[in-house]
Protein backbone atom coordinates (compact mmCIF):
# COMPACT_ATOMS: atom_id res chain seq x y z
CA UNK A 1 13.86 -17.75 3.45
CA UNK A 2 16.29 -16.51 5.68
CA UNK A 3 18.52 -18.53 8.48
CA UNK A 4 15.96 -17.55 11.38
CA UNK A 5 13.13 -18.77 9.69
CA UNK A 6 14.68 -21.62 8.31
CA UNK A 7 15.61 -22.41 11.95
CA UNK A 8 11.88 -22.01 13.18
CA UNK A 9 9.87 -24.76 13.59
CA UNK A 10 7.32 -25.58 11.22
CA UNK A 11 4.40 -24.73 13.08
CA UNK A 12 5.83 -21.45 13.84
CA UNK A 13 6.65 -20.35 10.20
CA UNK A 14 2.79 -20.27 9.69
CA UNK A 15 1.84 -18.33 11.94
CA UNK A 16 4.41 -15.20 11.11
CA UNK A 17 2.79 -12.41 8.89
CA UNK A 18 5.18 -10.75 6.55
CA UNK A 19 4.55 -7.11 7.38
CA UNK A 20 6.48 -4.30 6.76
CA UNK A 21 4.85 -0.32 8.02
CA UNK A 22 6.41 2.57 7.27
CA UNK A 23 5.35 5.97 9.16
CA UNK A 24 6.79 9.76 7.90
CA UNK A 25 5.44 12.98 7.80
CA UNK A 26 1.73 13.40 5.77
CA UNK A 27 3.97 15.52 3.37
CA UNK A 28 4.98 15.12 -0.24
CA UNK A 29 8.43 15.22 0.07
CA UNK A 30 8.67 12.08 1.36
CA UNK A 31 6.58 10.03 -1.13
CA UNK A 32 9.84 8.44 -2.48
CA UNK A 33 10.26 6.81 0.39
CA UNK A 34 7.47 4.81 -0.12
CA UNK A 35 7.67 4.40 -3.65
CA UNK A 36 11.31 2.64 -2.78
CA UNK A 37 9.88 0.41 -0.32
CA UNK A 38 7.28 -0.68 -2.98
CA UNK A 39 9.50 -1.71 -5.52
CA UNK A 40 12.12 -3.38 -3.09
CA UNK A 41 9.14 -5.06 -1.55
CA UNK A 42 7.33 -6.16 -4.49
CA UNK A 43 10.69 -6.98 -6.12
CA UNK A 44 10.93 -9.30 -3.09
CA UNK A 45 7.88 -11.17 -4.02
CA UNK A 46 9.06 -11.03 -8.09
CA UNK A 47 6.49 -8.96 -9.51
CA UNK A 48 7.52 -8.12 -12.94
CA UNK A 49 9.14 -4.64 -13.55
CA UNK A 50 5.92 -3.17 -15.16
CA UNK A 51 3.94 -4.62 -11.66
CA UNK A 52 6.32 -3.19 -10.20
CA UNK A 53 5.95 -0.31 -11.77
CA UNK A 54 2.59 0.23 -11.23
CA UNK A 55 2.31 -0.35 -7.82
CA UNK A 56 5.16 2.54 -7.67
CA UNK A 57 2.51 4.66 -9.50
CA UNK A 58 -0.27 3.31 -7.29
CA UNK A 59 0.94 4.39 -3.88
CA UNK A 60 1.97 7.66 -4.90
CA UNK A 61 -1.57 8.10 -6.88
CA UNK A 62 -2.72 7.16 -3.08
CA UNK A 63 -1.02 8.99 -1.26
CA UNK A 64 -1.65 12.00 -3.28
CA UNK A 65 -5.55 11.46 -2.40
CA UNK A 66 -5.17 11.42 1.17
CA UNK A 67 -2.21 14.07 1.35
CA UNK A 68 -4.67 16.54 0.07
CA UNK A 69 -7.05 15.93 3.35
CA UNK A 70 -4.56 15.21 5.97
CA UNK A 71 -4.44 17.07 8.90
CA UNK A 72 -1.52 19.18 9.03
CA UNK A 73 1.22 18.06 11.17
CA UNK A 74 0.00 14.16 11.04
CA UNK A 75 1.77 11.33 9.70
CA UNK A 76 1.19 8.97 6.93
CA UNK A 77 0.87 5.09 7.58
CA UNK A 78 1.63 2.86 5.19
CA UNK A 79 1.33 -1.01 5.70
CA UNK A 80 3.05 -3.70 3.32
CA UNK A 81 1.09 -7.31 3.83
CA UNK A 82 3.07 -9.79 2.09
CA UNK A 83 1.78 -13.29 0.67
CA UNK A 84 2.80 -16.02 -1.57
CA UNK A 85 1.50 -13.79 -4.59
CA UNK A 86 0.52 -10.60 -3.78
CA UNK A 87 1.43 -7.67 -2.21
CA UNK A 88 -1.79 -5.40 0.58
CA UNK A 89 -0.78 -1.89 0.50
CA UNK A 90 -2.86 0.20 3.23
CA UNK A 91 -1.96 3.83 3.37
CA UNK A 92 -3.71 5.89 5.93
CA UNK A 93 -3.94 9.63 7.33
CA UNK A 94 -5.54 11.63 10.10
CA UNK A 95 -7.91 14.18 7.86
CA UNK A 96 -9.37 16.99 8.61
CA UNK A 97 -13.08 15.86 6.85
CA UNK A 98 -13.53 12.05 7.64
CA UNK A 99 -14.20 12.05 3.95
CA UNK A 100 -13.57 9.00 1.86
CA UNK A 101 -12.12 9.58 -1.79
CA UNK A 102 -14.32 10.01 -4.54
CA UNK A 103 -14.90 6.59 -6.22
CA UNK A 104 -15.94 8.09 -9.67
CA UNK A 105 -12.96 9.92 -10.44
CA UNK A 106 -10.01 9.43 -13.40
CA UNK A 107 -7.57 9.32 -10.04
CA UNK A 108 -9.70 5.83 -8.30
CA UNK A 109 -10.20 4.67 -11.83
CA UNK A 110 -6.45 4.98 -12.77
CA UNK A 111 -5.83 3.23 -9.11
CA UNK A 112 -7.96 0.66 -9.89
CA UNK A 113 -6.44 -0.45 -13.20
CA UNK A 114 -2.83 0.01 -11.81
CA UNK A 115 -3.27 -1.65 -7.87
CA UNK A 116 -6.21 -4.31 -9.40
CA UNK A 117 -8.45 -4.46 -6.19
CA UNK A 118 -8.93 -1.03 -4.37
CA UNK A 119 -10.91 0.34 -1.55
CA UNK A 120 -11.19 3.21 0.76
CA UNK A 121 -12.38 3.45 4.61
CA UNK A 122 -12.82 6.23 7.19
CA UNK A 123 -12.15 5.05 10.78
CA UNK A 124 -13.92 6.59 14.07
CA UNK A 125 -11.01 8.78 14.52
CA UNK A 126 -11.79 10.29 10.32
CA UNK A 127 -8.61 8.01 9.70
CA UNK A 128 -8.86 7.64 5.83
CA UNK A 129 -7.45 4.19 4.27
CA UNK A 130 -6.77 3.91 1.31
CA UNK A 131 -5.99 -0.35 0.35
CA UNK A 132 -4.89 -1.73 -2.66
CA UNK A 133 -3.76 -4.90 -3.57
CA UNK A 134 -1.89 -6.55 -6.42
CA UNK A 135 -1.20 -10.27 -7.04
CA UNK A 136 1.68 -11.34 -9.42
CA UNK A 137 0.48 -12.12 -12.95
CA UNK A 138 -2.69 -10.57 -12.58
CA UNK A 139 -1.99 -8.03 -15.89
CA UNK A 140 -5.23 -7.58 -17.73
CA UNK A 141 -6.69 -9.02 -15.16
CA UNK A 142 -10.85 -7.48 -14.46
């Protein structure tokens, strides 16, 4: 908690949403940025250094998906949602097919058993999301 929210009025303190986004260039070289602000944020919530770990792992696995479809010249969204236990990742690009990732891959299956829950959504605009989220403790977890 920090002095402005401890100053807030009770009411008030529920309705904030602990959201972080982060917007660069759809290009690899900037991957580490995110993979920094996914340890510092999940270190916020004290995930464990192997969670933390593999949400590193996760986003980049992500990212790579969607970097390989963006449309050149776009940038990359990402969106940290943080709760009590858990950490929503959406990452999300402009792409040049409107095509979801392949579900029955070794990449979605590695994303799946490092994020926990994981899906994938094309908006109107063949904006491709790409959500995963991880909750504290949840190792071994189905």
């Amino acid at each position: 908690m920090t002095e402005e929210t401890a100053a807030m009025p009770a009411s008030t303190k529920l309705s904030v949403r602990d959201v972080v986004t982060v917007k660069l260039p759809a290009a690899s070289a900037y991957l580490s940025v995110l993979r920094t602000a996914t340890a510092g944020l999940a270190a916020r919530l004290d995930f464990t250094l192997d969670e933390i770990e593999d949400l590193r792992i996760a986003v980049d696995e992500a990212c790579a998906m969607l970097l390989a479809q963006a449309l050149p010249g776009t940038d990359l969204t990402c969106e940290f949602e943080l709760t009590g236990d858990a950490m929503r990742i959406s990452v999300s690009v402009l792409t040049v097919d409107g095509e979801e990732p392949s579900r029955d891959t070794f990449a979605w299956t590695v994303l799946s058993s490092l994020a926990g829950e994981v899906d994938a959504e094309v908006g109107s605009d063949d904006r491709v999301t790409v959500t995963l989220q991880k909750r504290r403790g949840a190792a071994g977890a189905p």
